[in-house]
C-alpha atoms as a PDB file:
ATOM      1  CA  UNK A   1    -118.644  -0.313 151.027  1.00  0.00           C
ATOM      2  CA  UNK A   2    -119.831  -0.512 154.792  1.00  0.00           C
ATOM      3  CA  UNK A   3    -123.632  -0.342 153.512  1.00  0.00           C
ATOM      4  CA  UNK A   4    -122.647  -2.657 150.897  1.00  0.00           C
ATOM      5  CA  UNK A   5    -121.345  -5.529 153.532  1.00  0.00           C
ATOM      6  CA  UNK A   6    -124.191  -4.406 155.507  1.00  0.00           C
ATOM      7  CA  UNK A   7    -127.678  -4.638 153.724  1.00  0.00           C
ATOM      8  CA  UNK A   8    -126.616  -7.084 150.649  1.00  0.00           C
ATOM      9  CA  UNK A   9    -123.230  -8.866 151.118  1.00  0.00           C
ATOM     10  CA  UNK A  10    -122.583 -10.236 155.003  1.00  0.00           C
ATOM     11  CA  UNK A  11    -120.681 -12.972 153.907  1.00  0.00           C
ATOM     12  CA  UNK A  12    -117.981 -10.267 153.115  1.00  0.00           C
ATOM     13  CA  UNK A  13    -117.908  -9.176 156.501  1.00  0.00           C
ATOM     14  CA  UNK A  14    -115.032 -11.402 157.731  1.00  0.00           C
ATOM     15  CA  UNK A  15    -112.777 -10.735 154.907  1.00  0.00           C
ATOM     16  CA  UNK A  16    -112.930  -6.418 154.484  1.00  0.00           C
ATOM     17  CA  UNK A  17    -112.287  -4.098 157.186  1.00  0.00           C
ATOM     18  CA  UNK A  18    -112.752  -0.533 156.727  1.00  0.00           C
ATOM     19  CA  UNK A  19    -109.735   2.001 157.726  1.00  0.00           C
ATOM     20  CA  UNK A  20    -110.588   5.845 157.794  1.00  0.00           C
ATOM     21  CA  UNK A  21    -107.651   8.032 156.838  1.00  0.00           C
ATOM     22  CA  UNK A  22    -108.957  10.416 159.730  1.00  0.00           C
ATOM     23  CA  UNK A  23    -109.581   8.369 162.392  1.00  0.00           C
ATOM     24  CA  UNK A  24    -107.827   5.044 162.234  1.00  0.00           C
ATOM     25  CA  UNK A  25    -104.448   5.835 160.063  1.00  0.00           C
ATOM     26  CA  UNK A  26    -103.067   9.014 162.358  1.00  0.00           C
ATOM     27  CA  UNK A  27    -103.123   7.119 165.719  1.00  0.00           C
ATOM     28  CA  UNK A  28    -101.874   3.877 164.097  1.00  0.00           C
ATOM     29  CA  UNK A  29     -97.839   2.205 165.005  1.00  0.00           C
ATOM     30  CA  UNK A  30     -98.585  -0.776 163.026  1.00  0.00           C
ATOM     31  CA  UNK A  31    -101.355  -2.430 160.602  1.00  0.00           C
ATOM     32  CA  UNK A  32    -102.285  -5.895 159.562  1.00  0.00           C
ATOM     33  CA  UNK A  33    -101.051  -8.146 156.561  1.00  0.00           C
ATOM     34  CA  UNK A  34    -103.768  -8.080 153.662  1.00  0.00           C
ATOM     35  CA  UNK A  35    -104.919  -6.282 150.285  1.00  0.00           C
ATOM     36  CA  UNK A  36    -105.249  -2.058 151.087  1.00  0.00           C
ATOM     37  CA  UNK A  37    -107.111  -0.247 148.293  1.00  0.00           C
ATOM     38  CA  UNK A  38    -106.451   2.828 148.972  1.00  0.00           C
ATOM     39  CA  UNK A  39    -110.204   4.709 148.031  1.00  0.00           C
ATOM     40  CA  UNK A  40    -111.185   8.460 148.126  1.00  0.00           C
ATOM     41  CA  UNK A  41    -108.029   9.526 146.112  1.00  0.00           C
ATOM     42  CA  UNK A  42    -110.203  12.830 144.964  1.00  0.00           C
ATOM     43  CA  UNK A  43    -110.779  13.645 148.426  1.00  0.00           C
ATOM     44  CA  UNK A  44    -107.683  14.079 149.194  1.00  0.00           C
ATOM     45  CA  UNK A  45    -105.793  17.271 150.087  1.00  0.00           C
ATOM     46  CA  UNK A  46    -102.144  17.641 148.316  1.00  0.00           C
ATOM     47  CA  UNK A  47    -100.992  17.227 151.594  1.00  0.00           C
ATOM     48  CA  UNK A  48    -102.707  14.192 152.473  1.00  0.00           C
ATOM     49  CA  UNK A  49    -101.989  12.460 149.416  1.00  0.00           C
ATOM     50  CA  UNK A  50     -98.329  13.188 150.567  1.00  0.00           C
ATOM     51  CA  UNK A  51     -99.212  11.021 153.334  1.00  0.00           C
ATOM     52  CA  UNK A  52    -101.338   8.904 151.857  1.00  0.00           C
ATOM     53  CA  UNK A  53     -97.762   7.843 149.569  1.00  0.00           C
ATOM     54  CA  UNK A  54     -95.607   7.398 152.657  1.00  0.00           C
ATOM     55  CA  UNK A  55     -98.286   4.630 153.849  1.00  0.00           C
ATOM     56  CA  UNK A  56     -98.039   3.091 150.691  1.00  0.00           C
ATOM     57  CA  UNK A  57     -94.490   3.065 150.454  1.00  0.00           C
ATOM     58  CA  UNK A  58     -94.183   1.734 153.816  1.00  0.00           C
ATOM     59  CA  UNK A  59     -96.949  -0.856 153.161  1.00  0.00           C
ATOM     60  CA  UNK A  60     -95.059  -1.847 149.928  1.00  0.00           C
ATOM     61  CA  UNK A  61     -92.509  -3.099 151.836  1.00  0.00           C
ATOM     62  CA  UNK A  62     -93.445  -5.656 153.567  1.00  0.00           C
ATOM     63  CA  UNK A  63     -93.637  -8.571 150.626  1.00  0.00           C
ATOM     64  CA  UNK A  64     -95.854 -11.065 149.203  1.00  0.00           C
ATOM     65  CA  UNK A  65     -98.898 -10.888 152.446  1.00  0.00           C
ATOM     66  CA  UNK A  66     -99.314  -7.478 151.471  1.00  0.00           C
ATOM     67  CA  UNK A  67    -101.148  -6.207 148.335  1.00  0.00           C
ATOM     68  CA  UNK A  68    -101.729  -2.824 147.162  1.00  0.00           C
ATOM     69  CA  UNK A  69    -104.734  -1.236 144.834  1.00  0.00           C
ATOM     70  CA  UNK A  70    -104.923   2.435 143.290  1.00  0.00           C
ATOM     71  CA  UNK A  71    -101.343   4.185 144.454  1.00  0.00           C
ATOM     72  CA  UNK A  72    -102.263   7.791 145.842  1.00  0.00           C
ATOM     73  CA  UNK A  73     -99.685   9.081 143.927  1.00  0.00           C
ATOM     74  CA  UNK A  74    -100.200   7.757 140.535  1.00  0.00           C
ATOM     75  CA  UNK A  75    -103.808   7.383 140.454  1.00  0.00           C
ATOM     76  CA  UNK A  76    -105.336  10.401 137.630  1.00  0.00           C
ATOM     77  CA  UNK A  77    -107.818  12.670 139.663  1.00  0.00           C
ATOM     78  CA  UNK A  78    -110.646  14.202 137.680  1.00  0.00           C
ATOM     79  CA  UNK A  79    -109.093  16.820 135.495  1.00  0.00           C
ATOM     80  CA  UNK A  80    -106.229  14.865 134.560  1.00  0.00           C
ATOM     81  CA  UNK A  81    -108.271  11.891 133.430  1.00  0.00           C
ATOM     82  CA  UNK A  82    -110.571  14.131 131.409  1.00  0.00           C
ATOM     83  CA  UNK A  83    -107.625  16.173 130.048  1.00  0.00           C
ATOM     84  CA  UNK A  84    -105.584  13.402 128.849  1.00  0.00           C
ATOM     85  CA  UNK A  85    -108.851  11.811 127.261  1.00  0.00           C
ATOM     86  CA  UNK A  86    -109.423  14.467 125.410  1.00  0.00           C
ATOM     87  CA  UNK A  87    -106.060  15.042 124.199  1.00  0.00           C
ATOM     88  CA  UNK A  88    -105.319  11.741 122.946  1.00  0.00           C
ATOM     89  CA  UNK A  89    -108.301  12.183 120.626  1.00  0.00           C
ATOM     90  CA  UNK A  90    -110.862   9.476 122.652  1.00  0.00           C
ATOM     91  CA  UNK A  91    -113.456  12.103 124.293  1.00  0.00           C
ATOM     92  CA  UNK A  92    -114.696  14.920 122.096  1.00  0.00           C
ATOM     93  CA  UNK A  93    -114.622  17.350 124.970  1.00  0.00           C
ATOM     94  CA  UNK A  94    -112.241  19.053 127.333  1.00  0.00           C
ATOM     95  CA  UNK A  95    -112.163  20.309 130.764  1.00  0.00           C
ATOM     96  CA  UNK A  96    -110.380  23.406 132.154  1.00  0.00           C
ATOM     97  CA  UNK A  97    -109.940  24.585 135.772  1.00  0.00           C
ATOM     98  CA  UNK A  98    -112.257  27.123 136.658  1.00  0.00           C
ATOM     99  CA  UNK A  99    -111.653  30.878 136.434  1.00  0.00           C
ATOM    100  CA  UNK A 100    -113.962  34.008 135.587  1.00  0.00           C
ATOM    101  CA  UNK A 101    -111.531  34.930 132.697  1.00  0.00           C
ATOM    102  CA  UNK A 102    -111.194  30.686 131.319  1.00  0.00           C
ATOM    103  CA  UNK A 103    -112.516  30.567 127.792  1.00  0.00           C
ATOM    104  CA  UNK A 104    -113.317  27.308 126.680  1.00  0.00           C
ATOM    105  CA  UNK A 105    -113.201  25.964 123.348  1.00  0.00           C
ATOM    106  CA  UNK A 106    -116.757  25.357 122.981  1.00  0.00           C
ATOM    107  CA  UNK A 107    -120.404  26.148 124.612  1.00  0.00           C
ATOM    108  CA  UNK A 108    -121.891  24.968 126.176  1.00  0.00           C
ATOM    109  CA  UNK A 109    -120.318  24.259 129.370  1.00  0.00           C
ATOM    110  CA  UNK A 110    -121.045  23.499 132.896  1.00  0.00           C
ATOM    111  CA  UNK A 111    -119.238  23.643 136.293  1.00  0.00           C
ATOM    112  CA  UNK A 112    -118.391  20.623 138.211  1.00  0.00           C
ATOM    113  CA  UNK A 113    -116.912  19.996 141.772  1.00  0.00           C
ATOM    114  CA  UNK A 114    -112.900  18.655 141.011  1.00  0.00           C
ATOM    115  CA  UNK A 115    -114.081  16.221 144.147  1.00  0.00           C
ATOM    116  CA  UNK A 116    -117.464  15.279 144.770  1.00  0.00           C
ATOM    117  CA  UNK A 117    -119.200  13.091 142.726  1.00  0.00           C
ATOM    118  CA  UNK A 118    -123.194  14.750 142.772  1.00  0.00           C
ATOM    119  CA  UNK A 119    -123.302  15.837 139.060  1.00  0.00           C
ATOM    120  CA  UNK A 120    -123.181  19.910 137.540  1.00  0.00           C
ATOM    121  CA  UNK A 121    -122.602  22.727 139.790  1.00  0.00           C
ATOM    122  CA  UNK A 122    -124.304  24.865 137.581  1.00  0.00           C
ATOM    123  CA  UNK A 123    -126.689  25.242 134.458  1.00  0.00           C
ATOM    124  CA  UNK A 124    -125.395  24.812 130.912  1.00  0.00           C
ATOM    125  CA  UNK A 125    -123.805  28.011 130.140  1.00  0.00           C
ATOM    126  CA  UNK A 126    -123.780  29.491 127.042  1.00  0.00           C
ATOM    127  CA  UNK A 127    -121.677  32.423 126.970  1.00  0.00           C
ATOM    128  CA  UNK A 128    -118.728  33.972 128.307  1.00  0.00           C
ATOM    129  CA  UNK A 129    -120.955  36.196 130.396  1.00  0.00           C
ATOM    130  CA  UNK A 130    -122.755  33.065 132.102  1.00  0.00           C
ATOM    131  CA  UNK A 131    -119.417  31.787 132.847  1.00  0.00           C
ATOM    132  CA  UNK A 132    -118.030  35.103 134.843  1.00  0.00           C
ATOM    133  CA  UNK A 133    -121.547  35.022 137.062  1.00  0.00           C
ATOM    134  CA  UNK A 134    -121.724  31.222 137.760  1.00  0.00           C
ATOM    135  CA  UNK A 135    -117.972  31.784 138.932  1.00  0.00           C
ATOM    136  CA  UNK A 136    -119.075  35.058 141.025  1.00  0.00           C
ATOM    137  CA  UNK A 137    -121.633  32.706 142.351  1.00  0.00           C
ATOM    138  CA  UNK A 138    -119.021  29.522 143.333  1.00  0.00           C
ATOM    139  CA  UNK A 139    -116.767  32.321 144.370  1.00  0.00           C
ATOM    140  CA  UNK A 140    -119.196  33.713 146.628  1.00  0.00           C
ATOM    141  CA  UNK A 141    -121.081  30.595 147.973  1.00  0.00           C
ATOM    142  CA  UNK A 142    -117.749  29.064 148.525  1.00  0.00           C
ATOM    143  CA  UNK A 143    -114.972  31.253 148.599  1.00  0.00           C
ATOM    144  CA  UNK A 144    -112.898  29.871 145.909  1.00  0.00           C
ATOM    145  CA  UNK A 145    -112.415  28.355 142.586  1.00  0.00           C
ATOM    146  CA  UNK A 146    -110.098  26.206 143.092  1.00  0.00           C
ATOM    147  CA  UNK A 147    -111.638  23.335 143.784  1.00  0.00           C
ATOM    148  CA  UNK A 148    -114.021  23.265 140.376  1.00  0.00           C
ATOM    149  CA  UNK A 149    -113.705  22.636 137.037  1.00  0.00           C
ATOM    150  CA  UNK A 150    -115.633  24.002 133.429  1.00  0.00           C
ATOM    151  CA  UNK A 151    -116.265  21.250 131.426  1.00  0.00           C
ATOM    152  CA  UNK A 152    -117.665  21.167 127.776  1.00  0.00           C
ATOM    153  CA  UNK A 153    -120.809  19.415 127.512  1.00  0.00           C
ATOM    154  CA  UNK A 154    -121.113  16.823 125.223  1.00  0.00           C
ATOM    155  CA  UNK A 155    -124.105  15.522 123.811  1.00  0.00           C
ATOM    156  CA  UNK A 156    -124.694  11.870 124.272  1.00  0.00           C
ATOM    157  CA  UNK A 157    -129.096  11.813 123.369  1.00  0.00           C
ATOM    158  CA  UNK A 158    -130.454   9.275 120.806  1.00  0.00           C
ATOM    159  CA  UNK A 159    -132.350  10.280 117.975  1.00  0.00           C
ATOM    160  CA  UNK A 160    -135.351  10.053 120.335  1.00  0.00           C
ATOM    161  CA  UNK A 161    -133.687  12.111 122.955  1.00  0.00           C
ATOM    162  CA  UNK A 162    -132.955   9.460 125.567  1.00  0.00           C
ATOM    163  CA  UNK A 163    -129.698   9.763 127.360  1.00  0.00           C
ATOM    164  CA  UNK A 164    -127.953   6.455 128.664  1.00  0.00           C
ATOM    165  CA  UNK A 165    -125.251   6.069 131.396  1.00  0.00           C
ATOM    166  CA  UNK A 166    -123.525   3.738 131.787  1.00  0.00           C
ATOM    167  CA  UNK A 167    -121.408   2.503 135.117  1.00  0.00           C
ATOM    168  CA  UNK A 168    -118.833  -0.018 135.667  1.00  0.00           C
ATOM    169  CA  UNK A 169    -116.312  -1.332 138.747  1.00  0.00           C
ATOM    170  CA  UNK A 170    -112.816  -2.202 138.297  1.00  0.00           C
ATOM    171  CA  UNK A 171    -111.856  -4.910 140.726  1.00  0.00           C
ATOM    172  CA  UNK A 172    -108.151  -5.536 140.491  1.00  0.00           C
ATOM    173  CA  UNK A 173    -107.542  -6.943 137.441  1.00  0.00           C
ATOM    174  CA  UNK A 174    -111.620  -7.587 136.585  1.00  0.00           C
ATOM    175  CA  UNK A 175    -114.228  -5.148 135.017  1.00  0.00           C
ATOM    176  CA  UNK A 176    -117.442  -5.601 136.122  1.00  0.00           C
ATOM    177  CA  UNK A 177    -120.988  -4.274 134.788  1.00  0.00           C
ATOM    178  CA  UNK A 178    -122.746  -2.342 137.394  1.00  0.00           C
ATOM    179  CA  UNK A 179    -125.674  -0.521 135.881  1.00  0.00           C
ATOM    180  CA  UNK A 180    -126.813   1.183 132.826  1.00  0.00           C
ATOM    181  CA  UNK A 181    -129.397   4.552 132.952  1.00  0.00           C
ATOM    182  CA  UNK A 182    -131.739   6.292 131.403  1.00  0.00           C
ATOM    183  CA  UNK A 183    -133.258   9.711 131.566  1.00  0.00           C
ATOM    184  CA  UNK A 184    -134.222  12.369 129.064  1.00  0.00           C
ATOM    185  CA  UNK A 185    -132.191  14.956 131.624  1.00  0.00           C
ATOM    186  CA  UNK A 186    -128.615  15.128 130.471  1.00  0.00           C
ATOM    187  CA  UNK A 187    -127.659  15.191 134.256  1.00  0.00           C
ATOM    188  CA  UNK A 188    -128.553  11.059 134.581  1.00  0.00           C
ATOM    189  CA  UNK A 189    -128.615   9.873 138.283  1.00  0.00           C
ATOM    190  CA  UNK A 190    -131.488   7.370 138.941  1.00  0.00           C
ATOM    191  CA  UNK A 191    -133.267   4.736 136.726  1.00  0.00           C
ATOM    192  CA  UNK A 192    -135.869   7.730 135.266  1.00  0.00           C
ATOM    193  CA  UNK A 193    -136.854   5.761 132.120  1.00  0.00           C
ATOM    194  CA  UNK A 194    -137.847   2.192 132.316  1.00  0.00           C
ATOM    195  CA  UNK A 195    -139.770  -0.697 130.430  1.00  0.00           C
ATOM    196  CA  UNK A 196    -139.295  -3.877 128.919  1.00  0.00           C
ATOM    197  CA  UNK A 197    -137.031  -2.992 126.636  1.00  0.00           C
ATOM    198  CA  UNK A 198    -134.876  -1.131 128.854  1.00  0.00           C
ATOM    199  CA  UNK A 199    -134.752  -3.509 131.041  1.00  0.00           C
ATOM    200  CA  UNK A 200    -133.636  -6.187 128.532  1.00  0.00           C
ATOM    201  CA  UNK A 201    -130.892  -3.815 127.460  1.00  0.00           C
ATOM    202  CA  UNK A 202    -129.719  -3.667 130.788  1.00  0.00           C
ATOM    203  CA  UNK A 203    -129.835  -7.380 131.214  1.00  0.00           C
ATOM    204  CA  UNK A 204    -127.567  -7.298 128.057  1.00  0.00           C
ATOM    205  CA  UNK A 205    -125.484  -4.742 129.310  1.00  0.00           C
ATOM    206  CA  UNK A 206    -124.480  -6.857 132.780  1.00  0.00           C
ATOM    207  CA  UNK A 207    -124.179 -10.049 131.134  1.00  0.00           C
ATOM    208  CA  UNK A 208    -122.623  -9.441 128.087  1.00  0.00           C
ATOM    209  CA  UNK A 209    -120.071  -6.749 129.783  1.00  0.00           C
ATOM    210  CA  UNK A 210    -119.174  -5.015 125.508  1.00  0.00           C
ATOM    211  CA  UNK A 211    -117.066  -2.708 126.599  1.00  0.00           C
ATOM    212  CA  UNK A 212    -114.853  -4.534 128.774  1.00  0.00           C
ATOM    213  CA  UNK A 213    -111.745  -3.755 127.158  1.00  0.00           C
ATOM    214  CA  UNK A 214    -112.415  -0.382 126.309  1.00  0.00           C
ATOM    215  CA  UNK A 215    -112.930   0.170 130.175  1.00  0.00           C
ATOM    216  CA  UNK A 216    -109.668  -1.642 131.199  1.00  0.00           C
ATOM    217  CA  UNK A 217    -107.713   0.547 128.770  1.00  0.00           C
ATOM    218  CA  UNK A 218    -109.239   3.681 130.942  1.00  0.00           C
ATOM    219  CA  UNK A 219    -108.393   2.635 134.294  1.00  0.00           C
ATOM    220  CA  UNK A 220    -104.995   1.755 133.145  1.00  0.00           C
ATOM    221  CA  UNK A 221    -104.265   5.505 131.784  1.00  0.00           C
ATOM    222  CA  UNK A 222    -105.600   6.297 135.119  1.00  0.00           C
ATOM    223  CA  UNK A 223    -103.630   4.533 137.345  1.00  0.00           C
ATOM    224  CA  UNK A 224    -106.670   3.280 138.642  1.00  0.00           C
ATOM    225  CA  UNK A 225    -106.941  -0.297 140.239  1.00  0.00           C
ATOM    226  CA  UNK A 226    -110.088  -0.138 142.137  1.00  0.00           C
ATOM    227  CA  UNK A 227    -113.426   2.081 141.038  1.00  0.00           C
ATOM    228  CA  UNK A 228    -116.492   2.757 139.439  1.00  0.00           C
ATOM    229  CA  UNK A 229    -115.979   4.543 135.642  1.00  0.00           C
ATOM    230  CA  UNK A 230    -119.559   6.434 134.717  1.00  0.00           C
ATOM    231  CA  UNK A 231    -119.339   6.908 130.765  1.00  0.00           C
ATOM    232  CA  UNK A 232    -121.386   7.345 127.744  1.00  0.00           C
ATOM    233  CA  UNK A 233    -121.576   7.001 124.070  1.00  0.00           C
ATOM    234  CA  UNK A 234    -121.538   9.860 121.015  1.00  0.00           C
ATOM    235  CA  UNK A 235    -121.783   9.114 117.692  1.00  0.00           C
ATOM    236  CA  UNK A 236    -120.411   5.127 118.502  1.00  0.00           C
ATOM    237  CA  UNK A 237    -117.457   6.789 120.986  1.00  0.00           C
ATOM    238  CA  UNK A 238    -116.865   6.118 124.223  1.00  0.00           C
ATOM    239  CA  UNK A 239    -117.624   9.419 126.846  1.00  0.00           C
ATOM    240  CA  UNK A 240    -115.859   8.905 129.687  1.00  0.00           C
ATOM    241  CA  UNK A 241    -117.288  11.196 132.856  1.00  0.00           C
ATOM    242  CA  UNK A 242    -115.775  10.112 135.597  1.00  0.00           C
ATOM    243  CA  UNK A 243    -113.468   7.766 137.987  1.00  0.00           C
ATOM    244  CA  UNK A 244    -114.641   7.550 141.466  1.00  0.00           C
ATOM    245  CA  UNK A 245    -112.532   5.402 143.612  1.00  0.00           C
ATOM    246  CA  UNK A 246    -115.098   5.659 146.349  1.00  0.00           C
ATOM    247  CA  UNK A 247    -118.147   5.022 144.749  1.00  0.00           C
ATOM    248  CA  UNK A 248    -121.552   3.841 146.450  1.00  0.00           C
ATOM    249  CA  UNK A 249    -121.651  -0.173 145.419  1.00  0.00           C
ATOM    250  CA  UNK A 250    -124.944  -1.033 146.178  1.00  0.00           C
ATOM    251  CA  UNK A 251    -127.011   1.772 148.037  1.00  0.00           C
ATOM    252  CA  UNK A 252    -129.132   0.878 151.660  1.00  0.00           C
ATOM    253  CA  UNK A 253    -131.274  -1.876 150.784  1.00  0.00           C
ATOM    254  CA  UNK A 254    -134.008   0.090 153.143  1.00  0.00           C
ATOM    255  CA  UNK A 255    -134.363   2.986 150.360  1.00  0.00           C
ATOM    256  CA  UNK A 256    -137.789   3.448 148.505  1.00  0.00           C
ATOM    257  CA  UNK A 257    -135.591   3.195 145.207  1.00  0.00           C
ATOM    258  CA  UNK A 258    -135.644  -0.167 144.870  1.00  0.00           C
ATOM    259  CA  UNK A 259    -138.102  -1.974 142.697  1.00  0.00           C
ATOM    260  CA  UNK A 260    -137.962  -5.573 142.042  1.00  0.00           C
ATOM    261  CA  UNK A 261    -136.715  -5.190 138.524  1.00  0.00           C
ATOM    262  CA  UNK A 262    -133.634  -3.051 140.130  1.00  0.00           C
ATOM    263  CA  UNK A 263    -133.194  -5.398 142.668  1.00  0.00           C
ATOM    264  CA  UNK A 264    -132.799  -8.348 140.202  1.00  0.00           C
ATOM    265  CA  UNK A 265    -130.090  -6.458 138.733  1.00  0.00           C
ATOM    266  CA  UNK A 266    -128.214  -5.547 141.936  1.00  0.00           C
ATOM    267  CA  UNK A 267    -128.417  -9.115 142.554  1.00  0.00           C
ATOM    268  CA  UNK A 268    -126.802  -9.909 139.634  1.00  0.00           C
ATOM    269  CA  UNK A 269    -123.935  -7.390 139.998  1.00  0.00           C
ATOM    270  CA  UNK A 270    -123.028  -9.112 143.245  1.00  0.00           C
ATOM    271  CA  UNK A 271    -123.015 -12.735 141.995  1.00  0.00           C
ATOM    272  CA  UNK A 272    -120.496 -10.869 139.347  1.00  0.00           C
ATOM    273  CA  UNK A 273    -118.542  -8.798 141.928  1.00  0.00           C
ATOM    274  CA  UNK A 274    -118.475 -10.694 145.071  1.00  0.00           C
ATOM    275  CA  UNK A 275    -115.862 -13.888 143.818  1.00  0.00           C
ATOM    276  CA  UNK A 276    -114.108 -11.103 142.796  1.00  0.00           C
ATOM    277  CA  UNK A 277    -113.830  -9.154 145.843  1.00  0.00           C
ATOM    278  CA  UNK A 278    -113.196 -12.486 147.542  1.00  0.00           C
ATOM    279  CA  UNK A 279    -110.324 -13.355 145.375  1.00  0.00           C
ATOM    280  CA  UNK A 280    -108.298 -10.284 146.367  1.00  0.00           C
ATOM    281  CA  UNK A 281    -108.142 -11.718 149.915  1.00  0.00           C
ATOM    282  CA  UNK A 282    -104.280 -13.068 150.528  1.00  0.00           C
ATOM    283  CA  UNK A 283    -104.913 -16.599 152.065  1.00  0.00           C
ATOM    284  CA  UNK A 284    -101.243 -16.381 154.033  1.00  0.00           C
ATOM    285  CA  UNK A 285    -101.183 -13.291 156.596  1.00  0.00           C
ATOM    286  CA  UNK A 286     -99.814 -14.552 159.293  1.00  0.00           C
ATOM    287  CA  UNK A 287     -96.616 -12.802 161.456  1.00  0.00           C
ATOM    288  CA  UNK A 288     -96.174  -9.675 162.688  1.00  0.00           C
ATOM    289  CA  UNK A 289     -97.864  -6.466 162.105  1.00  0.00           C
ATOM    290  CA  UNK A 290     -96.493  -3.982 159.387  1.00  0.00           C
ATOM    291  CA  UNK A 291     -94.793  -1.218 161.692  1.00  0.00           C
ATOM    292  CA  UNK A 292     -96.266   2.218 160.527  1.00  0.00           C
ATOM    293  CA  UNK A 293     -94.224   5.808 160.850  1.00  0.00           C
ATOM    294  CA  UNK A 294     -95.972   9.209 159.596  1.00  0.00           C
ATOM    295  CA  UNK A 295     -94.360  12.165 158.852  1.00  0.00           C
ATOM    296  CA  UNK A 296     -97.482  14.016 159.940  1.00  0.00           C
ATOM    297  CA  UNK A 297    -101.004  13.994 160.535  1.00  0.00           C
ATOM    298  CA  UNK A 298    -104.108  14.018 157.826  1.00  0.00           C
ATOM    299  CA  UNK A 299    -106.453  16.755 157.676  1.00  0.00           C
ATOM    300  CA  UNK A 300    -108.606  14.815 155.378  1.00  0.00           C
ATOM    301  CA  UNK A 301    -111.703  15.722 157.795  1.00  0.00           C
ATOM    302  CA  UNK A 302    -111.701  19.199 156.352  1.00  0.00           C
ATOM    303  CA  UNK A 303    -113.063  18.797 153.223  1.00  0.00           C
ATOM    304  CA  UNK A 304    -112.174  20.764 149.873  1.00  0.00           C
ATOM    305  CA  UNK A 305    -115.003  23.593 149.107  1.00  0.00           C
ATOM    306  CA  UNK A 306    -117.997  22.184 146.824  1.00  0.00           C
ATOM    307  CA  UNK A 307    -117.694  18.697 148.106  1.00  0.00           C
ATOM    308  CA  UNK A 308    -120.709  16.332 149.424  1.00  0.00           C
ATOM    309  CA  UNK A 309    -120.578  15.018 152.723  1.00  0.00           C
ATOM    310  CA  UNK A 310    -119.086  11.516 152.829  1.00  0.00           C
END
């Protein structure tokens, strides 16, 4: 969000401040009236999301100049989501929490940080046998398994082998289009594949917004007020990957990434995005600050094992 008010949105500058649970929340006795979205909900340790809680329930008091986005609490981390989504019959895979000894109910599978947000931690595996070295490999490059997840890879290629992502924000109460991938890699991260066509479907993609409501119905089994969902499609079914409640909006204007074809569509997504982010500012916060007591202090700074840096 700070490169995002940066390099492509200044006019947001007045109206979004940016709190760090590390830095800013332990030393703070009282905070401003406004909207809080409380972001990074996977990074959290169990004990900061303990804390994390007791903000919220403080903050929750203080009426009408106060609104709140994505409860700490509430909010579905990774496993959860995935979990649930695959138990109530809407993605065709499952996840499990990662052990040498887990056997999952199909290959293959890959590993995947519970946390960070920068794709496999591992090759498809294909066997029980891959599974007990990749995890003798996490286990010894890390130091523990607790922090990652096997999940059963799903197959979302076209007939011609083309794999599409698709990405979009929840703002509040709005969905919002971001971007929509291709690659012939099943691990999709950049725009790898692109021409006309592509490009039109894109255009389609961010103006027409068609899944919209299958989207909303996501964040809403997630708890999930504020964030960027990263799914796919098999066989005509949604294949959901991910929630991240921190995601990157737009990245550093100053990157070689951008072309002008990608830049057109960034501009789009913020003549989308921006009213909305506007609209969640509360026109009446005036009076006194919201007094603020902690139990304790966050250790949020130490990060899980298998994470990215922030």
């Amino acid at each position: 969000m700070g490169c995002y008010i940066q390099d492509w949105a200044p006019e947001l500058r007045s109206l979004i401040r940016l709190i760090r649970y590390e830095e800013d929340i332990p030393t703070a006795q009282a905070v401003p009236h406004g909207t809080y979205i409380f972001s990074d909900l996977e990074r959290l340790t169990e004990s900061d999301t303990d804390l994390a809680v007791e903000l919220w329930e403080q903050l929750s008091q203080a009426g009408p100049q106060v609104r709140l986005l994505n409860h700490p609490g509430r909010a579905m981390r990774r496993y959860d989501l995935l979990h649930a989504l695959f138990q109530n019959g809407a993605n065709k895979f499952d996840v499990h929490r990662l052990s040498r000894d887990v056997v999952p109910r199909q290959f293959p599978v890959f590993i995947h940080s519970k946390h960070g947000h920068e794709g496999s931690a591992s090759e498809l595996l294909h066997n029980q046998g891959q599974i007990q070295s990749a995890a003798d490999d996490i286990l010894h490059r890390f130091g523990t398994l607790q922090s990652f997840l096997l999940e059963e890879y799903c197959d979302t290629a076209d007939g011609d082998g083309i794999f599409r992502k698709y990405s979009a924000f929840c703002i509040g109460d709005k969905i919002i289009p971001r971007h929509l991938l291709f690659s012939r890699n099943w691990i999709v991260k950049d725009f790898d594949l692109m021409d006309e066509t592509k490009s039109r479907e894109i255009q389609d993609y961010l103006e027409q917004n068609p899944h919209a409501q299958q989207v909303q119905a996501v964040f809403r089994l997630a708890n999930i007020d504020y964030g960027r969902i990263d799914y796919a499609f098999a066989d005509g079914q949604m294949q959901v990957w991910e929630i991240n409640t921190n995601p990157i909006v737009l990245s550093p204007y100053d990157l070689p990434i951008w072309t002008p074809v990608e830049v057109r569509f960034a501009e789009y997504f913020m003549k989308l995005a921006n009213p909305v982010f506007e609209s969640l500012n509360l026109e009446d916060t005036t009076g006194d600050s919201i007094p603020v007591r902690l139990s304790h202090s966050l250790s949020v700074c130490a990060k899980p094992p298998g994470q990215e840096e922030p």
